[in-house]
N, C-alpha and C. Protein backbone atom coordinates (compact mmCIF):
# COMPACT_ATOMS: atom_id res chain seq x y z
N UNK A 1 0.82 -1.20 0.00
CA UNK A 1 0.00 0.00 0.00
C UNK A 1 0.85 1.26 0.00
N UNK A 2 2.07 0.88 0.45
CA UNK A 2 3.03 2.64 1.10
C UNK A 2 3.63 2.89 -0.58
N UNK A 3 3.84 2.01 -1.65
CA UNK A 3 4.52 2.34 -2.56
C UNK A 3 3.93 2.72 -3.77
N UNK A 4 2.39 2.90 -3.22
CA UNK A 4 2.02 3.62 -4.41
C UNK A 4 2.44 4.57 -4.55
N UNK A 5 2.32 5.19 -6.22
CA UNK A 5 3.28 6.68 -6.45
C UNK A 5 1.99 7.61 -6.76
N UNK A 6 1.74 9.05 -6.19
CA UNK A 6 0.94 10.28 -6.32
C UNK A 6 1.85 11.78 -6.35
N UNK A 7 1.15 12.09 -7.43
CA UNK A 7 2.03 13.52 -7.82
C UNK A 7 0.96 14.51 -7.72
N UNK A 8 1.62 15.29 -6.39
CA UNK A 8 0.52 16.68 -6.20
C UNK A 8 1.18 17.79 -6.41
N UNK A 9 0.49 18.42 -7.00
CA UNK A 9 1.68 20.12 -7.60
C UNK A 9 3.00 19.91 -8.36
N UNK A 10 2.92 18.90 -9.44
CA UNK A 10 3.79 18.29 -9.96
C UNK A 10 5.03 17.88 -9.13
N UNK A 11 5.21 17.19 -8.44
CA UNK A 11 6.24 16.67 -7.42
C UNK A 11 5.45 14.98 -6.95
N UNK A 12 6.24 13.79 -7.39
CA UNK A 12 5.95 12.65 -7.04
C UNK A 12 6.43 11.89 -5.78
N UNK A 13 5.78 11.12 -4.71
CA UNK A 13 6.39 10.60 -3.85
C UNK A 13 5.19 9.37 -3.50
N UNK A 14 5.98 8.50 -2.70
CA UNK A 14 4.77 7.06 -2.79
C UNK A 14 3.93 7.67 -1.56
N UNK A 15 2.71 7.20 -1.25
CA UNK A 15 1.21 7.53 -0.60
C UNK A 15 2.22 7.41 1.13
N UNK A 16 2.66 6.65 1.38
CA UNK A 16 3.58 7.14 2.82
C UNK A 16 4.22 8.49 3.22
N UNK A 17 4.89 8.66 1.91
CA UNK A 17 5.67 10.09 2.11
C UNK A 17 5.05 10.99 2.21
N UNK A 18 3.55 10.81 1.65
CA UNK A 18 2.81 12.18 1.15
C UNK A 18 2.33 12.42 2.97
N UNK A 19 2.03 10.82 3.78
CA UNK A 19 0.73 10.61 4.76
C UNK A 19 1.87 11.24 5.94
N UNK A 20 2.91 11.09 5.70
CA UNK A 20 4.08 11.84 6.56
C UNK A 20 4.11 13.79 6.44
N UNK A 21 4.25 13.95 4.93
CA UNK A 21 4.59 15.06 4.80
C UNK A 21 3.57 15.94 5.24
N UNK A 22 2.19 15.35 4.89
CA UNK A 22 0.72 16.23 5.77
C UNK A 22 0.66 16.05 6.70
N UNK A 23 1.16 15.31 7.40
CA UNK A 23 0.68 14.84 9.50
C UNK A 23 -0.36 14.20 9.35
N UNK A 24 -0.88 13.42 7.82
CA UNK A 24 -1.71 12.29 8.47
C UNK A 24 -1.59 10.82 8.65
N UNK A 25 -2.75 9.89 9.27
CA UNK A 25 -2.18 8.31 9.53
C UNK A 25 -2.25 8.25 7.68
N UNK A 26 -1.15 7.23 7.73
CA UNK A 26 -1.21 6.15 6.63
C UNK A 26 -2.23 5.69 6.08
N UNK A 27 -3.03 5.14 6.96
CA UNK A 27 -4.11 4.58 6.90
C UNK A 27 -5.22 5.10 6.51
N UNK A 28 -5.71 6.15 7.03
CA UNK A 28 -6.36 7.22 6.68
C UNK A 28 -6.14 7.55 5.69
N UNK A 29 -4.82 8.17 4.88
CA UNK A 29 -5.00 8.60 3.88
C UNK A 29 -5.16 7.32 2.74
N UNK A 30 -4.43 7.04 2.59
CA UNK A 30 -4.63 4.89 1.97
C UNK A 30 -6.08 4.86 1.70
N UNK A 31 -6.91 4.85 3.11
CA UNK A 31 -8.43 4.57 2.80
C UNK A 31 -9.55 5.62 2.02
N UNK A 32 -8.71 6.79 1.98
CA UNK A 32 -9.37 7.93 1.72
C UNK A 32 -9.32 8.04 -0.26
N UNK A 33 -7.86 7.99 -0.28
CA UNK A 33 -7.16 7.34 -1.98
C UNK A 33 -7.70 6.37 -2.38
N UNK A 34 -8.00 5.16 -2.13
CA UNK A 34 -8.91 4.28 -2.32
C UNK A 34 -10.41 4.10 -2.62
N UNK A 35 -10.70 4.96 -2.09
CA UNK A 35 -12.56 5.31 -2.30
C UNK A 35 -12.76 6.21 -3.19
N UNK A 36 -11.71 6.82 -3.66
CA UNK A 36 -11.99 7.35 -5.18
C UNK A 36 -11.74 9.57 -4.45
N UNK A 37 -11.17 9.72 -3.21
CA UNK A 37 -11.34 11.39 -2.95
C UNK A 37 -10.71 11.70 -3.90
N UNK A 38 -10.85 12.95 -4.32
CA UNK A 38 -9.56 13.98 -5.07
C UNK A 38 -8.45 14.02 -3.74
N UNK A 39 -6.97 14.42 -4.52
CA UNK A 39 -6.22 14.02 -3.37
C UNK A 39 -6.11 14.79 -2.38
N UNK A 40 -6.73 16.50 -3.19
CA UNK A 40 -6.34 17.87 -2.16
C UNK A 40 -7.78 17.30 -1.24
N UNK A 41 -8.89 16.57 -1.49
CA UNK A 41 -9.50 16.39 -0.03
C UNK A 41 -9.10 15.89 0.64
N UNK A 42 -8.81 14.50 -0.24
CA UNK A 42 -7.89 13.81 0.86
C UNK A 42 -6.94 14.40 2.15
N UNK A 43 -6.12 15.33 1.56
CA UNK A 43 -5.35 15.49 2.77
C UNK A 43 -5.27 16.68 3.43
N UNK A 44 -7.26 17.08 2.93
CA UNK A 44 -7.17 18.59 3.92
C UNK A 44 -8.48 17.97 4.52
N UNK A 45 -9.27 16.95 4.51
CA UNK A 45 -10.34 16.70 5.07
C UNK A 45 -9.83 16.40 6.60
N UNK A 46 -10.50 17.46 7.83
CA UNK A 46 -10.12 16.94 8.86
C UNK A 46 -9.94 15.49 9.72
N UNK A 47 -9.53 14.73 10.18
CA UNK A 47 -9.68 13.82 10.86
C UNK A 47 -10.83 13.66 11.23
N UNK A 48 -11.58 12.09 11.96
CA UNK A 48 -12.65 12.76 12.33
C UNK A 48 -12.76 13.44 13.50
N UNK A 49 -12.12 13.65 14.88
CA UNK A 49 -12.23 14.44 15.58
C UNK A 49 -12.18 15.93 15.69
N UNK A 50 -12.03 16.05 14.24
CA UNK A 50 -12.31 17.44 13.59
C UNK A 50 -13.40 18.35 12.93
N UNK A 51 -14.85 16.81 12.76
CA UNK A 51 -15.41 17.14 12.15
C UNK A 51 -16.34 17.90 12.49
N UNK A 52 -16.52 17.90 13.77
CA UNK A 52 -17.23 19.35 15.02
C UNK A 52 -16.81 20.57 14.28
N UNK A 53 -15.94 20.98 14.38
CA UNK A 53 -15.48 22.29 13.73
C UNK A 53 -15.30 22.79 11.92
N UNK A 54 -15.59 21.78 10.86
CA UNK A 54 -16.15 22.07 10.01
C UNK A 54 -16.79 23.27 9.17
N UNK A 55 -17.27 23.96 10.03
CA UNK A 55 -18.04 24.92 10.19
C UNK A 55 -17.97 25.89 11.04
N UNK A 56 -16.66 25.86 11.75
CA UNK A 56 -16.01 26.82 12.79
C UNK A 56 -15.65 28.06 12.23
N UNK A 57 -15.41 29.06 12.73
CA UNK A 57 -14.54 30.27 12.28
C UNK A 57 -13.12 29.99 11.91
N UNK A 58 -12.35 29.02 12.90
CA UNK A 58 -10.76 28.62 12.84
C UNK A 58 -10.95 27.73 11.26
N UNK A 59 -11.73 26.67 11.29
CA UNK A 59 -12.32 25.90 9.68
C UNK A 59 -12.23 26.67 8.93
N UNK A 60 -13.19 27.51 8.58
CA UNK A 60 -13.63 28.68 7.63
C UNK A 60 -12.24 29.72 7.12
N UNK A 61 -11.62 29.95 8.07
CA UNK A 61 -10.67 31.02 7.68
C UNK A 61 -9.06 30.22 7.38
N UNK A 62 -9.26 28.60 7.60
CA UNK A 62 -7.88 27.71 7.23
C UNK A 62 -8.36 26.93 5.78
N UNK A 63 -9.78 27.32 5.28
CA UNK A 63 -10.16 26.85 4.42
C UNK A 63 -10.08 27.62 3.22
N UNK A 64 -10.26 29.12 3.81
CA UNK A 64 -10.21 30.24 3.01
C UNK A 64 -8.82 30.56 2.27
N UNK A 65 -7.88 29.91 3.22
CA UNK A 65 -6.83 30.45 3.08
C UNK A 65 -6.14 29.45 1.86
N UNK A 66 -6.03 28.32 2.16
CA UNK A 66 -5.80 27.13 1.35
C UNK A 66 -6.32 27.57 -0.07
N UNK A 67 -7.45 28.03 -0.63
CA UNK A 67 -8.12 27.91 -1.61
C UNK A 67 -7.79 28.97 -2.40
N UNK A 68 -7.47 30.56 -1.43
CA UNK A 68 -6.68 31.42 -2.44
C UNK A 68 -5.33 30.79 -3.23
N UNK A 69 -4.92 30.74 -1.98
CA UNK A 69 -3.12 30.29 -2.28
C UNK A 69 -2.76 29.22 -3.08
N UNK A 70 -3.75 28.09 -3.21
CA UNK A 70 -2.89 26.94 -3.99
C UNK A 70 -4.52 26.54 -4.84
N UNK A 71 -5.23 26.35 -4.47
CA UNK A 71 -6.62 25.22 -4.89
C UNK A 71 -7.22 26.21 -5.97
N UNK A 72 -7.90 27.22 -5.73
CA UNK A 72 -8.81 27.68 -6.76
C UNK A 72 -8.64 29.09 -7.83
N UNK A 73 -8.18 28.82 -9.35
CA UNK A 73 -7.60 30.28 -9.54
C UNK A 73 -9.04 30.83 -10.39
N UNK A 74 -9.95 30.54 -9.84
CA UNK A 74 -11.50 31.54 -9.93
C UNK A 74 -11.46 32.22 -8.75
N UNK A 75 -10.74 31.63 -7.75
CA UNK A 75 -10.80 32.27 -6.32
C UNK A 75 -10.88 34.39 -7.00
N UNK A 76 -11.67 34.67 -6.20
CA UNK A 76 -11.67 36.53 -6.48
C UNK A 76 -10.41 37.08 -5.40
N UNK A 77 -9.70 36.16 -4.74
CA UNK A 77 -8.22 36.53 -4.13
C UNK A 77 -7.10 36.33 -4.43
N UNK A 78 -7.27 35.12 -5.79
CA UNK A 78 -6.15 34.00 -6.10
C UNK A 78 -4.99 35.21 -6.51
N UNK A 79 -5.81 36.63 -7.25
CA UNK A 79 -4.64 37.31 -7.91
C UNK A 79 -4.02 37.76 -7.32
N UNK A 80 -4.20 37.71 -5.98
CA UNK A 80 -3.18 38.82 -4.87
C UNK A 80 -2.14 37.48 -3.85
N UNK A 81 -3.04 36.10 -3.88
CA UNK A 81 -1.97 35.22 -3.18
C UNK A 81 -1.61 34.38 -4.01
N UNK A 82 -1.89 32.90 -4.41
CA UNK A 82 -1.38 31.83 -5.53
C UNK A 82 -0.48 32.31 -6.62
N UNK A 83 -0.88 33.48 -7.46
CA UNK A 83 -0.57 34.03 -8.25
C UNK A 83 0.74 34.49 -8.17
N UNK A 84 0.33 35.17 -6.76
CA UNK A 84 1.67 35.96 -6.40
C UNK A 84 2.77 35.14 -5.42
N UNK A 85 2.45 34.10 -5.90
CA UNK A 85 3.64 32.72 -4.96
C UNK A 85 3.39 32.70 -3.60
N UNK A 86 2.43 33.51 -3.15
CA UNK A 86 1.94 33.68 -1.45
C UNK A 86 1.39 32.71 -1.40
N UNK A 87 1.77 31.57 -0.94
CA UNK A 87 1.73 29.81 -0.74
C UNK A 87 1.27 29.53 0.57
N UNK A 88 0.76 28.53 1.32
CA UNK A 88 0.85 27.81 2.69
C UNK A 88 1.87 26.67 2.77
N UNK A 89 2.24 26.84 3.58
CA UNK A 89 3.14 25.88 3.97
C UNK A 89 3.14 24.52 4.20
N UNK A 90 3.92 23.53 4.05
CA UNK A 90 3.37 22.65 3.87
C UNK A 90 2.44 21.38 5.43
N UNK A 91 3.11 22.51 6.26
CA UNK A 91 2.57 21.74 7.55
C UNK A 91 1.14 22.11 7.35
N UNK A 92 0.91 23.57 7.26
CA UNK A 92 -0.49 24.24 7.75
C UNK A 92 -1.56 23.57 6.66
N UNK A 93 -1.08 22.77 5.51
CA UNK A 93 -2.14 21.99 4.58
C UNK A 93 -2.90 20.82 5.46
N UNK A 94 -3.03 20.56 6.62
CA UNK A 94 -3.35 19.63 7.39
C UNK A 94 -3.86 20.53 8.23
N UNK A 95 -5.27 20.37 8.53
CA UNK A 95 -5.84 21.06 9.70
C UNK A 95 -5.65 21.32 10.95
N UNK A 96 -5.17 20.04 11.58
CA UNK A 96 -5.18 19.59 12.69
C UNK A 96 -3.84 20.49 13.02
N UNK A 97 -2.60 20.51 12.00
CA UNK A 97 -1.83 21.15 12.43
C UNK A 97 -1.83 22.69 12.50
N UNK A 98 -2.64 23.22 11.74
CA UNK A 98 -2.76 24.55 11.82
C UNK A 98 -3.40 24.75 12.93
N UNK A 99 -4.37 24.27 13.51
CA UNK A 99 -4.78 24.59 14.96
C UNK A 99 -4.14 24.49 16.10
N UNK A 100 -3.09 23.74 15.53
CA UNK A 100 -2.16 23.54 16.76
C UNK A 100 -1.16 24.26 17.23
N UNK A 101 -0.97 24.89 15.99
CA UNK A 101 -0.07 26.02 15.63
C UNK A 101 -0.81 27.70 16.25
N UNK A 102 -1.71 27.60 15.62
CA UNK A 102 -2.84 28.80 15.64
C UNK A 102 -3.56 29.00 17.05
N UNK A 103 -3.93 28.23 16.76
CA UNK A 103 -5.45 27.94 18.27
C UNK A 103 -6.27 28.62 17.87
N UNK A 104 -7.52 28.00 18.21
CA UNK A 104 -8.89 28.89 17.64
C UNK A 104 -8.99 30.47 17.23
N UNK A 105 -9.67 30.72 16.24
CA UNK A 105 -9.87 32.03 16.28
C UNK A 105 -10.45 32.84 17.10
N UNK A 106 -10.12 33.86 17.57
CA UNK A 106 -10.63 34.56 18.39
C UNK A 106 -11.72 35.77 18.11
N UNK A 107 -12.92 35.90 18.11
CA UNK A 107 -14.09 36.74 17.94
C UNK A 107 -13.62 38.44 17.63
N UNK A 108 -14.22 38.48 16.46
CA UNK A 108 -13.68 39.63 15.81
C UNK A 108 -12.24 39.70 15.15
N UNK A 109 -11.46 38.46 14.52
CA UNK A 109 -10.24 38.64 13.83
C UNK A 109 -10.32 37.54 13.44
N UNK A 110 -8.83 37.85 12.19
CA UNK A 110 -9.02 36.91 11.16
C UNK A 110 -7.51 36.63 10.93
N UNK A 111 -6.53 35.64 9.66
CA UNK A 111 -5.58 35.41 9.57
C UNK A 111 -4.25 36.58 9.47
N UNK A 112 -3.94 36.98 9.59
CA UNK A 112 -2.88 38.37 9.12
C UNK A 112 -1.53 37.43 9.12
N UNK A 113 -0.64 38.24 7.93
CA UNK A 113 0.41 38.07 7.79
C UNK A 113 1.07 39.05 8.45
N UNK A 114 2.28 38.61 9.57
CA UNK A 114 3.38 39.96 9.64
C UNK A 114 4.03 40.31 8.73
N UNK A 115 4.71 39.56 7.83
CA UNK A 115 5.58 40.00 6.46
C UNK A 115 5.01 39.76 5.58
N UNK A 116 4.27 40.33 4.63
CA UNK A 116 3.37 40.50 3.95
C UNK A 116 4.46 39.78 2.14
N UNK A 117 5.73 39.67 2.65
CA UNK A 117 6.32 39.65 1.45
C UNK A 117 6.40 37.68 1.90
N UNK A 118 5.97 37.58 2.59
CA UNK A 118 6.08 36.07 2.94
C UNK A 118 4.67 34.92 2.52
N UNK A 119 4.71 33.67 3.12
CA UNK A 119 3.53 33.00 2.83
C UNK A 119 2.80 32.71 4.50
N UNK A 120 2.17 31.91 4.09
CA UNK A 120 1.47 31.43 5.76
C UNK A 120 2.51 30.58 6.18
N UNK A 121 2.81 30.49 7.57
CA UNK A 121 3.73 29.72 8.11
C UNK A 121 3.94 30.02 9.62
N UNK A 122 3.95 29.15 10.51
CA UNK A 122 4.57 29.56 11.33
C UNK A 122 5.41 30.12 11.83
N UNK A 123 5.24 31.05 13.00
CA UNK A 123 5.95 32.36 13.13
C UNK A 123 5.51 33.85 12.21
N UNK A 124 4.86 33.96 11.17
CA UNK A 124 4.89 35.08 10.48
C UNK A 124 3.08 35.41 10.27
N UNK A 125 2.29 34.30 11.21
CA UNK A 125 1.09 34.73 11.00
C UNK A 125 0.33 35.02 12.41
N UNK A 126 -0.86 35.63 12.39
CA UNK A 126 -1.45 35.86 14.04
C UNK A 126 -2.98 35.77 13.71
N UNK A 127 -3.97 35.55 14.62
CA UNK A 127 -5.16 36.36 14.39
C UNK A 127 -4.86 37.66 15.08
N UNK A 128 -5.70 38.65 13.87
CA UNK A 128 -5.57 40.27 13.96
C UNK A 128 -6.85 40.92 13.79
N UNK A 129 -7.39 42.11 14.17
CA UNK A 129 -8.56 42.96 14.35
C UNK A 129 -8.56 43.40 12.85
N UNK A 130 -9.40 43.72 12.26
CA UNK A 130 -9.03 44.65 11.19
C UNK A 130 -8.13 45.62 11.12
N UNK A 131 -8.29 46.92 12.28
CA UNK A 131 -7.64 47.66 12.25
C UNK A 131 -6.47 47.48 12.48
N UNK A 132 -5.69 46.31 13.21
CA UNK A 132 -4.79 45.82 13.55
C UNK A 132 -3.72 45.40 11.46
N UNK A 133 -4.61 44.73 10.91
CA UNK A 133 -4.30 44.46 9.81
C UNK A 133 -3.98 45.59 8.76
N UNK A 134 -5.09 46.31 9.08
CA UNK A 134 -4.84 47.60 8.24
C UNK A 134 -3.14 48.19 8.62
N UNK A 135 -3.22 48.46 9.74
CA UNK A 135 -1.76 48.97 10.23
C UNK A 135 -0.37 48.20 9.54
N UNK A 136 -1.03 47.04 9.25
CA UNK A 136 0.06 46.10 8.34
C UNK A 136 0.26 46.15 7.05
N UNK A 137 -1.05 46.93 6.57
CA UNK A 137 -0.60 46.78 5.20
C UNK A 137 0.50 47.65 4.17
N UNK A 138 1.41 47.04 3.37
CA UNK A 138 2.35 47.92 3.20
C UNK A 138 2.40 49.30 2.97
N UNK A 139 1.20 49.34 1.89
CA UNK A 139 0.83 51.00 1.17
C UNK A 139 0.56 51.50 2.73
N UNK A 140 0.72 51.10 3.75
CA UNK A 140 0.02 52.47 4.58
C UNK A 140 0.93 53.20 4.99
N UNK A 141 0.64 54.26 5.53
CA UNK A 141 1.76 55.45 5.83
C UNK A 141 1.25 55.92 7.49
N UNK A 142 2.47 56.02 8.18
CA UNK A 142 2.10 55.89 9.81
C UNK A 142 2.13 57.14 10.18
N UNK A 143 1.62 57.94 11.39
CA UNK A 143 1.72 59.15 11.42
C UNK A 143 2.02 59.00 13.00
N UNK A 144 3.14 59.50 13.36
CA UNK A 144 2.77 59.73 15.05
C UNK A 144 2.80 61.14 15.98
N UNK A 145 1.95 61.37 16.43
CA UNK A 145 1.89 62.76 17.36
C UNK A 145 1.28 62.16 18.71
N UNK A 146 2.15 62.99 19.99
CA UNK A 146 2.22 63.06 20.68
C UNK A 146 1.78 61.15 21.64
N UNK A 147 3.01 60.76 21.06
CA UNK A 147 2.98 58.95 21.13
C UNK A 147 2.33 58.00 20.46
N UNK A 148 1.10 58.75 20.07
CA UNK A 148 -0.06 57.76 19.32
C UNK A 148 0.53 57.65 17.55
N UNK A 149 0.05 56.29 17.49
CA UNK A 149 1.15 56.05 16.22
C UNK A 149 -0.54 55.64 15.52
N UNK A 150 -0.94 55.79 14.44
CA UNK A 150 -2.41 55.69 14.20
C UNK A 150 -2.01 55.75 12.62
N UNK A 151 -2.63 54.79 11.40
CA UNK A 151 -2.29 55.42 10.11
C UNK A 151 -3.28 56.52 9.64
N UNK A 152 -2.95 57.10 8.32
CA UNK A 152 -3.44 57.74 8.22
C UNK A 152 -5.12 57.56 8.05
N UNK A 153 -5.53 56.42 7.74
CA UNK A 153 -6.95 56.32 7.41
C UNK A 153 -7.68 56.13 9.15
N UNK A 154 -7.13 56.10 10.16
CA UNK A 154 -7.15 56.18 11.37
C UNK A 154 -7.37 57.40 11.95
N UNK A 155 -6.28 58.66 11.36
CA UNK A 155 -6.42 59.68 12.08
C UNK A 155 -7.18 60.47 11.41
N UNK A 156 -7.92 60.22 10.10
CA UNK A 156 -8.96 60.59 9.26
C UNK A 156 -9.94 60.69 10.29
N UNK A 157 -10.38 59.45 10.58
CA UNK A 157 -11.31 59.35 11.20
C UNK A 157 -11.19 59.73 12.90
N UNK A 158 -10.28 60.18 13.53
CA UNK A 158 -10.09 61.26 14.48
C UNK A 158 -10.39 62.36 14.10
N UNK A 159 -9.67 62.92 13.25
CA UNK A 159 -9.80 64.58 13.21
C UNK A 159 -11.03 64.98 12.28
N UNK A 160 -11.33 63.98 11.15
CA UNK A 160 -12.89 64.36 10.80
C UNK A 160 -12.11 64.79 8.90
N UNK A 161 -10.81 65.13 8.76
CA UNK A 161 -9.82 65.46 7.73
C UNK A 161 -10.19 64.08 6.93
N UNK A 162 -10.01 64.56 5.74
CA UNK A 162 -10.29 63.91 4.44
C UNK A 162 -8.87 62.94 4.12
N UNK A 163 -8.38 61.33 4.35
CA UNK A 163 -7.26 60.55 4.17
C UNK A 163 -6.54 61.55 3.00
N UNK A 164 -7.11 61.49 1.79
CA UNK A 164 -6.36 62.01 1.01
C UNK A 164 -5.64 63.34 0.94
N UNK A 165 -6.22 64.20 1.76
CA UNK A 165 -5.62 65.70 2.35
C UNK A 165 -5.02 65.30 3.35
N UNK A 166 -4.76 64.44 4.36
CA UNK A 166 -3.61 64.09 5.17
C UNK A 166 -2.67 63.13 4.33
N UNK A 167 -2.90 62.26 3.59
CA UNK A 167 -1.83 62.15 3.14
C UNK A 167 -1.31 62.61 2.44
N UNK A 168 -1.85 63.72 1.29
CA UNK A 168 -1.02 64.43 0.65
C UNK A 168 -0.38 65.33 1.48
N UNK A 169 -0.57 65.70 2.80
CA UNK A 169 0.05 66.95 3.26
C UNK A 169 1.46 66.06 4.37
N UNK A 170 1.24 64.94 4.80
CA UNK A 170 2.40 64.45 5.13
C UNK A 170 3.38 63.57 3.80
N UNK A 171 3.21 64.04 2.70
CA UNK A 171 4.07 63.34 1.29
C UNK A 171 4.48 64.34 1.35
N UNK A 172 4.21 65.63 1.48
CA UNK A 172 4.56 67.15 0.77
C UNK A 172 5.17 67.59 2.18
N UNK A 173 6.02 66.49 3.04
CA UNK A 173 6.58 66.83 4.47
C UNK A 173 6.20 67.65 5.42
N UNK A 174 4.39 67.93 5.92
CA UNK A 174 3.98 68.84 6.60
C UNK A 174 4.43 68.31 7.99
N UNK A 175 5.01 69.18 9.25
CA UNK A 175 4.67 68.48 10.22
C UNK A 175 3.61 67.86 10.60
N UNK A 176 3.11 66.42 11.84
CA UNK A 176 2.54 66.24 12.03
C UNK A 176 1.49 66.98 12.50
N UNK A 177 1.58 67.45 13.64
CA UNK A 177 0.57 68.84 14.02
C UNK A 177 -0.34 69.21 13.31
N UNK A 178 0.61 69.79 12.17
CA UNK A 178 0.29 71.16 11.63
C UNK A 178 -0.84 70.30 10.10
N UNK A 179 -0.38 69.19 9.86
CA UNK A 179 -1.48 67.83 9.13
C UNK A 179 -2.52 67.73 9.58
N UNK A 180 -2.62 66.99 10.80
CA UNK A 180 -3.57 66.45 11.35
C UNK A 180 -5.08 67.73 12.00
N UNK A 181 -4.14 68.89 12.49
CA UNK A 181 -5.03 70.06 12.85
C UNK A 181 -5.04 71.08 12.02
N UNK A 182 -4.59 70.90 10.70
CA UNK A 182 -5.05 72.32 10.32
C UNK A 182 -6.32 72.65 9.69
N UNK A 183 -6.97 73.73 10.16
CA UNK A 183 -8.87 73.30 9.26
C UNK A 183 -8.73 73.03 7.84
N UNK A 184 -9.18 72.43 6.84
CA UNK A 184 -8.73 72.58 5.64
C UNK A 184 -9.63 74.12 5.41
N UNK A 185 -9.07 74.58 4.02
CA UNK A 185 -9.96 75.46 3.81
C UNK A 185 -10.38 75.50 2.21
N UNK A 186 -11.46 75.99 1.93
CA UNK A 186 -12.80 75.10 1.19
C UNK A 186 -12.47 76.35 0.31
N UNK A 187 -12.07 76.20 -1.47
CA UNK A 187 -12.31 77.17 -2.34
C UNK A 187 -13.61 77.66 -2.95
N UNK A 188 -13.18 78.86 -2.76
CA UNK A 188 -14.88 79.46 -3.17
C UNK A 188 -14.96 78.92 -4.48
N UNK A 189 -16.10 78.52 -5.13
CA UNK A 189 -16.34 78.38 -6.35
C UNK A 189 -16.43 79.26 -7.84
N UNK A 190 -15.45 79.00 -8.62
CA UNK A 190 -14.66 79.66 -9.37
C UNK A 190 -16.02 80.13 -10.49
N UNK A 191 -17.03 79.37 -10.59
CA UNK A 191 -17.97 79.62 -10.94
C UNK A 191 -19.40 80.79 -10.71
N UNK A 192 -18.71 81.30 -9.62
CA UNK A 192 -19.38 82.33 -8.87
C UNK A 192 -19.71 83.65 -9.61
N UNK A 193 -21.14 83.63 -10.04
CA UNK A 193 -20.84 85.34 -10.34
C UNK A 193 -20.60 86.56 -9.98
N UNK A 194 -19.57 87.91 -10.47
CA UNK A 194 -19.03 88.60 -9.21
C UNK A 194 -19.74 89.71 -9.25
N UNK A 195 -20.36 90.37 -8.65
CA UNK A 195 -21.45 91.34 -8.56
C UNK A 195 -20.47 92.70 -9.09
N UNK A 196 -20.80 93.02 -9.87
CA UNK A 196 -20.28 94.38 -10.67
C UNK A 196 -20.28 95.68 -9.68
N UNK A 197 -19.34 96.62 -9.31
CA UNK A 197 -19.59 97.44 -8.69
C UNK A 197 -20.67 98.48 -9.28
């Protein structure tokens, strides 16, 4: 049974190596290859003591993730991860290990990368808040006054200032301060007719 040969992502190795290289039993996968699965179910279908969570948030968002990066290029994300070689690793293709790694998701956050130039993997991923994520993303530009470090689409929404008038005015090197508080001021409309003396 161990010497059958299966080639996933063009790379061949016999049904042992593969049941090693995912963290699952032999057996399991053997019985799973046998009944006719495709192989990517095969070796992302949880165990069954997994099958409670199915339908979990931690499920949902290790399922999500898998399907940009390697499984589906209809995916409406594939062009920003698979595409772009932003891969999972080969432990986290096994559920059981990504939870083990991860631990449940926590209410209100989702997968974030710290190095955004990297793939999923241990060490370089967290659950994160949105705003937490936002702060990660590369295009953003950080602003700090008086300790508070906030990006700019952050302190938009403090001071009530339009993102694009704070960030053009910290590109064009305004102090912070003088960015974040200055009133903008609103051009009269050039269209105006001017009352004749």
């Amino acid at each position: 049974m161990s010497r059958r040969l299966i080639t996933i992502d063009g790379v061949t190795k016999n049904i042992k190596q593969w049941a090693q290289h995912f963290g699952i039993k032999l057996s399991v996968f053997y019985d799973r290859i046998e009944r006719g699965w495709d192989v990517h179910r095969a070796i992302n279908q949880p165990p069954q003591k997994f099958h409670g969570m199915m339908r979990s948030p931690t499920w949902q968002s290790w399922k999500a993730m898998i399907v940009r990066c390697h499984y589906d290029t209809t995916d409406r994300k594939y062009k920003y991860y698979g595409a772009k070689a932003i891969g999972v690793c080969n432990r986290w293709r096994s559920f059981s290990n990504f939870l083990e790694d991860m631990g449940e998701r926590p209410i209100g956050k989702s997968i974030d990368r710290i190095d955004g130039k990297k793939g999923y993997e241990p060490g370089n991923c967290r659950w994160a808040s949105k705003s937490e994520q936002m702060r990660n993303k590369s295009d953003n530009r950080l602003a700090t006054w008086r300790g508070n470090t906030k990006t700019v689409a952050e302190w938009s929404l403090h001071t009530g200032i339009k993102r694009a008038t704070l960030r053009h005015r910290l590109i064009h090197n305004w102090p912070v301060q003088k960015a974040l508080f200055t009133p903008v001021k609103h051009r009269s409309n050039k269209n105006e007719t001017i009352n004749s003396k």
